[in-house]
Protein backbone atom coordinates (compact mmCIF):
# COMPACT_ATOMS: atom_id res chain seq x y z
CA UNK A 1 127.67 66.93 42.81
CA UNK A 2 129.32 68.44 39.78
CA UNK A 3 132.17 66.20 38.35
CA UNK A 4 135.23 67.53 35.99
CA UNK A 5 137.80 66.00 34.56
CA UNK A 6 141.26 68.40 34.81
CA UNK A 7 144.90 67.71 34.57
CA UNK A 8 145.96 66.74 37.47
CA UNK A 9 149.45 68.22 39.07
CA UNK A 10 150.68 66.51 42.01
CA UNK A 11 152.70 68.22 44.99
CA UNK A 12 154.41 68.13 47.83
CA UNK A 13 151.93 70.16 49.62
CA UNK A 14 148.18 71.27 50.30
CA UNK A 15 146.89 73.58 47.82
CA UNK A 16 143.97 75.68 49.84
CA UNK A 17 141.04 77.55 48.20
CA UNK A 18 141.93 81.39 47.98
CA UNK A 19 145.49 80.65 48.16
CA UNK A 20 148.29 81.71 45.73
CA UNK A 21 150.51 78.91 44.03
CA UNK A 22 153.66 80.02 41.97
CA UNK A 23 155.02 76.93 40.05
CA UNK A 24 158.67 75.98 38.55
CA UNK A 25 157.74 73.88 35.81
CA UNK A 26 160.45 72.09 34.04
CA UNK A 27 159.51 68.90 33.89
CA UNK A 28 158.22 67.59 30.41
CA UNK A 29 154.58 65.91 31.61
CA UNK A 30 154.21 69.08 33.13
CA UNK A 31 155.42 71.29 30.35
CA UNK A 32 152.94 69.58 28.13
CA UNK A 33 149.90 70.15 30.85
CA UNK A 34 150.85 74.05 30.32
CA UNK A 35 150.86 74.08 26.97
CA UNK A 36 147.42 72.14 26.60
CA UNK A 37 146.30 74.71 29.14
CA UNK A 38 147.71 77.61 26.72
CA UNK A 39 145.33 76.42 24.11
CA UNK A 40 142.45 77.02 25.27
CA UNK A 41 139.94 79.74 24.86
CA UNK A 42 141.74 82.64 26.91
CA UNK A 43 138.04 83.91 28.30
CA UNK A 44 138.07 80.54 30.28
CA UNK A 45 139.46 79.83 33.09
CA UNK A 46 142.73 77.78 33.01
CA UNK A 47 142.08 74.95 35.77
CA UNK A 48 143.90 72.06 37.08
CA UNK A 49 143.64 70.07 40.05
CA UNK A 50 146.05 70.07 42.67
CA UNK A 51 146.75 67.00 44.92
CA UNK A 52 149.33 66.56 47.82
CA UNK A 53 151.18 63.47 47.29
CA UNK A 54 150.62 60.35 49.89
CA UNK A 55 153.26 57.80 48.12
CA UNK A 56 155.95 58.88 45.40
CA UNK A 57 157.95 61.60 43.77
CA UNK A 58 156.99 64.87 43.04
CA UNK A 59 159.95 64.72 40.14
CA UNK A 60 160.59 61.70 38.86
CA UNK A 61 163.54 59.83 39.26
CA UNK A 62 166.25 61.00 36.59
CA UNK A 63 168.94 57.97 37.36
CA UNK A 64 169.26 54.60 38.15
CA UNK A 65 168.78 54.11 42.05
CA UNK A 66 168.28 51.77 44.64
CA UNK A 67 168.04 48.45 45.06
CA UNK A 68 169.05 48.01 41.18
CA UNK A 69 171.86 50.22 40.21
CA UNK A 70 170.68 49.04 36.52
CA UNK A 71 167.37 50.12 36.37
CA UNK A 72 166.03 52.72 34.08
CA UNK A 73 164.76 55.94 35.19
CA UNK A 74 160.96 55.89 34.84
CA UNK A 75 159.46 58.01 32.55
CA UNK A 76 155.54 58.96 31.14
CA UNK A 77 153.25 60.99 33.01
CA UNK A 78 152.47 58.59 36.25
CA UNK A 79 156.69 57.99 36.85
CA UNK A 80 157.43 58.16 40.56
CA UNK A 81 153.90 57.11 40.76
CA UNK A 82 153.56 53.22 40.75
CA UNK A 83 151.70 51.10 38.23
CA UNK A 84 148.05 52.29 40.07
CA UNK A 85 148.84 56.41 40.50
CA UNK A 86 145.91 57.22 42.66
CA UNK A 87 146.89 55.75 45.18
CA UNK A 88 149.88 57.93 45.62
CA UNK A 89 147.37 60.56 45.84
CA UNK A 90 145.63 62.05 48.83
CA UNK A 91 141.76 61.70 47.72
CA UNK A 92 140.67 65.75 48.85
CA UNK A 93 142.64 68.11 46.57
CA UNK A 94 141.76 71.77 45.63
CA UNK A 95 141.41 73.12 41.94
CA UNK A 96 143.72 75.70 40.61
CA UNK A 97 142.92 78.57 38.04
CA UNK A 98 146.47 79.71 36.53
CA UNK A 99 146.10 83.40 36.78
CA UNK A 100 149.61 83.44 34.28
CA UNK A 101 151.83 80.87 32.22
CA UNK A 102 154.75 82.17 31.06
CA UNK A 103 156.88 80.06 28.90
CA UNK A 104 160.70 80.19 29.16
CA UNK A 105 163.11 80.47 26.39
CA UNK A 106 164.56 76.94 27.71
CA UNK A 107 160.56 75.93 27.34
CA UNK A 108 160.14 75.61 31.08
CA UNK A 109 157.23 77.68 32.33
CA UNK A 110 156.65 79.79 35.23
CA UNK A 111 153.18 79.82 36.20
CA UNK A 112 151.11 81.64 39.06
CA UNK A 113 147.36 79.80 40.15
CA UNK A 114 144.76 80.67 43.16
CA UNK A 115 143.13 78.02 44.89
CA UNK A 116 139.98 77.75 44.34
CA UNK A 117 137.35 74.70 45.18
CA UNK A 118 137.99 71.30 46.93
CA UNK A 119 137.93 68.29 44.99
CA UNK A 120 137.59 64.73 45.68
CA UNK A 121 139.56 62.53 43.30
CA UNK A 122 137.39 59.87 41.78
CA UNK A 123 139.76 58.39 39.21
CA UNK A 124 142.95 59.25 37.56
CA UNK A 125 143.99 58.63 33.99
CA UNK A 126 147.74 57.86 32.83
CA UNK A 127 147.29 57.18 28.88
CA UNK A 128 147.99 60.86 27.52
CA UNK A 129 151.08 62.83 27.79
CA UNK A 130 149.83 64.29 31.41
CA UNK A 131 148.17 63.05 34.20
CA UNK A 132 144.05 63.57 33.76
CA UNK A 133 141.89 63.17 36.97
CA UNK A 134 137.94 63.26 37.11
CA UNK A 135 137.25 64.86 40.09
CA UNK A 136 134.06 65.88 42.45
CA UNK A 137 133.42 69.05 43.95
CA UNK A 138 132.99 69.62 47.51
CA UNK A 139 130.77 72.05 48.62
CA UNK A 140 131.36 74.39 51.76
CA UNK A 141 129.50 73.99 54.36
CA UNK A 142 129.34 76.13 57.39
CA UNK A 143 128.67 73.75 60.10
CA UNK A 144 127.66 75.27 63.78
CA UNK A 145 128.83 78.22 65.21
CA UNK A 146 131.10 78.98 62.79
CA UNK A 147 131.00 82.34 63.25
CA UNK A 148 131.67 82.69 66.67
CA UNK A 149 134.74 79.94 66.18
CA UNK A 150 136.02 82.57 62.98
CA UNK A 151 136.70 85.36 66.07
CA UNK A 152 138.33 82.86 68.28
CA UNK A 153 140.59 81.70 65.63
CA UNK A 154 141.38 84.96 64.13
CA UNK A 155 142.44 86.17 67.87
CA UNK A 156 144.64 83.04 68.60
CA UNK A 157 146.59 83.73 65.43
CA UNK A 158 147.29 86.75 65.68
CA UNK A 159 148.92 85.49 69.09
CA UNK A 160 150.24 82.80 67.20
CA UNK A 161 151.83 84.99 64.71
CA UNK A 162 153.49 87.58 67.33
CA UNK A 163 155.58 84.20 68.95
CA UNK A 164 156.22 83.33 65.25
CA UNK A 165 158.14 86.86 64.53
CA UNK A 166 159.45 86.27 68.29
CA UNK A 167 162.81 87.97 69.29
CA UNK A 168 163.42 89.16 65.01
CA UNK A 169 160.70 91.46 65.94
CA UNK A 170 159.66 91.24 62.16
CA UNK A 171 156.60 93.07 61.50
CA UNK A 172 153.23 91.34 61.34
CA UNK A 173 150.80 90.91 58.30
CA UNK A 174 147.45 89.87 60.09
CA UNK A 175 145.89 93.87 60.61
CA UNK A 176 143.57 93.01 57.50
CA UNK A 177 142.57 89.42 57.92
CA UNK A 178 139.22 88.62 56.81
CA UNK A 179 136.19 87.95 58.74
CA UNK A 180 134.55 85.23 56.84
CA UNK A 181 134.50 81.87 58.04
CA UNK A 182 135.60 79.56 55.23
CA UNK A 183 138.67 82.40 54.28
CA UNK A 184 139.39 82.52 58.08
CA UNK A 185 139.83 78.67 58.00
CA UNK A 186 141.61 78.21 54.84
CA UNK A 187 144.50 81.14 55.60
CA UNK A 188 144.69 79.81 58.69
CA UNK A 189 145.29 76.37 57.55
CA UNK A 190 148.08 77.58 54.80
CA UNK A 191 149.62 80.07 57.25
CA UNK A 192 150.25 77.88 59.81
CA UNK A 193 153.47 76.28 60.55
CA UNK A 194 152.29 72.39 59.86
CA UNK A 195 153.53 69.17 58.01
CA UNK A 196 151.67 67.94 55.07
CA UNK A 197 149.55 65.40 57.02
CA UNK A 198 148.31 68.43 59.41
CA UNK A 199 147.51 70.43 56.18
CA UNK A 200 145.83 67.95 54.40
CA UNK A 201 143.41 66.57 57.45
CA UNK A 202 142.56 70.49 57.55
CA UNK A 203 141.80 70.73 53.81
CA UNK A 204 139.45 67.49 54.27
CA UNK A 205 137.32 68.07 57.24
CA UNK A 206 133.34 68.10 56.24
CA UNK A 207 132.69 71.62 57.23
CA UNK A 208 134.12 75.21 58.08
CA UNK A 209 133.08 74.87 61.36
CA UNK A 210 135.05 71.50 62.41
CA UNK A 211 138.30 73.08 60.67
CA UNK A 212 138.05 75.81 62.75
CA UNK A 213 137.90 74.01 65.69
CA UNK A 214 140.74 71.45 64.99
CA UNK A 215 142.75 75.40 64.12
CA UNK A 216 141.96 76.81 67.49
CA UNK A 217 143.23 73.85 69.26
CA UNK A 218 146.38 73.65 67.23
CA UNK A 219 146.79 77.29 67.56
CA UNK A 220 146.48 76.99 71.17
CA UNK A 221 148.91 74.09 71.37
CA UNK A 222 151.38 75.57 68.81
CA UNK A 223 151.68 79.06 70.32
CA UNK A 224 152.88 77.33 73.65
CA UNK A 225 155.55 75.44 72.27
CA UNK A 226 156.41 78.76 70.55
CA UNK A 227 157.04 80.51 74.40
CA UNK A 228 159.63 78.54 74.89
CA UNK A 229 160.91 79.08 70.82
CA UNK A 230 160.82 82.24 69.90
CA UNK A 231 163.18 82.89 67.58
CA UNK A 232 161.43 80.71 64.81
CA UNK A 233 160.51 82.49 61.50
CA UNK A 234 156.59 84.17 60.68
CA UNK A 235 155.49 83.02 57.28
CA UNK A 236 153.75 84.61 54.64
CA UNK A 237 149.80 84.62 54.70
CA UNK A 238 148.86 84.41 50.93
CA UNK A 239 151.89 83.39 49.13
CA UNK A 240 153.53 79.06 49.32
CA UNK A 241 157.02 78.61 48.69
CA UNK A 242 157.53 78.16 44.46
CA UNK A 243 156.94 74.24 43.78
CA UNK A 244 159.66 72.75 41.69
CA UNK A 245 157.44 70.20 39.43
């Protein structure tokens, strides 16, 4: 297995190989993870690892809260995170390659990344101004029939998706999906209307072939709740919602 050690952003959310990831970055841990990233050799690719959070804050706490009105907000590069950060963490997360990081005049940064190979956190490391993780990659595997599962999932979302644009008769973006398996799987897996939980037992599962599986049956079970609720919104198939840090 081939081992890294990466800054390590924490989310709200599943980061999924081939998917895009626009970032808000404004606060200072993070600030100082993009500018480490900004000097580096720009003929390398900027990575960091992306991990959906289990237990804590995505932004930490800026004022005194609950149960002591006294207490100081928490600050450093594991605040929001408790004294042993991994284990806020969710252990399967997904390395991201910023494509852009643009620095703001305010020196906040907007960044765009693609998803690009699972990880498995191994250990995470608070004594720097950022968050460092060493991490383990996880290598696709196809599994059984995964194929033949690709067509069956590719045909129940595209039923899935015409009760998502329901009665705002928006039009559809699935006429060019891909064909391969482990891009079927992973679009599938972002696309889908899910909680965080859903998303990240998707991101985890051993091979391409179990994911699609567990993505049928959802599909299946999703698209008949969606009969009787049509009027709920389709979502984008490549793009997440911008992640305030």
């Amino acid at each position: 297995m081939t081992t890294a050690r990466l800054p390590l952003f924490p989310l709200n959310a599943v980061l999924f190989p081939g998917l895009v990831l626009p970032l808000n970055v404004f606060e200072e841990r993070y600030r100082a993870m993009m500018r480490e990233l900004l000097t580096g050799d720009e003929s390398e690719p900027r990575r960091f690892a992306v991990v959906a959070i289990r237990d804590g804050h995505e932004v930490a706490p800026t004022a005194p809260g609950m149960p002591d009105p006294t207490a100081l907000p928490e600050k450093g590069p594991a605040a929001g995170f408790g004294p042993d950060p991994i284990l806020s963490f969710h252990e399967v997360g997904c390395v991201a390659d910023a494509a852009s990081i643009r620095e703001r005049a305010d020196g906040s940064f907007e960044v765009m990344a693609t998803g690009t190979t699972r990880v498995r956190l191994l250990s995470v490391d608070a004594s720097g101004p950022f968050l460092v993780a060493e991490v383990e990659e996880i290598p696709e595997v196809p599994g059984e029939g995964a194929d033949s599962l690709a067509e069956g999932v590719l045909r129940a979302f595209r039923d899935y998706q015409k009760r998502l644009a329901g009665a705002r008769e928006r039009s559809l973006t699935t006429s060019e999906l891909p064909d391969e398996p482990s891009v079927v799987s992973y679009l599938v897996a972002a696309a889908a209307v899910l909680d965080t939980p859903s998303k990240q037992r998707l991101l985890q599962v051993p091979d391409t072939a179990t994911r699609l599986r567990e993505e049928l049956a959802l599909l299946r079970s999703e698209t008949a709740v969606l009969r009787h609720l049509p009027s709920l919104p389709a979502v984008d198939l490549t793009i997440a919602p911008t992640y305030p840090n």
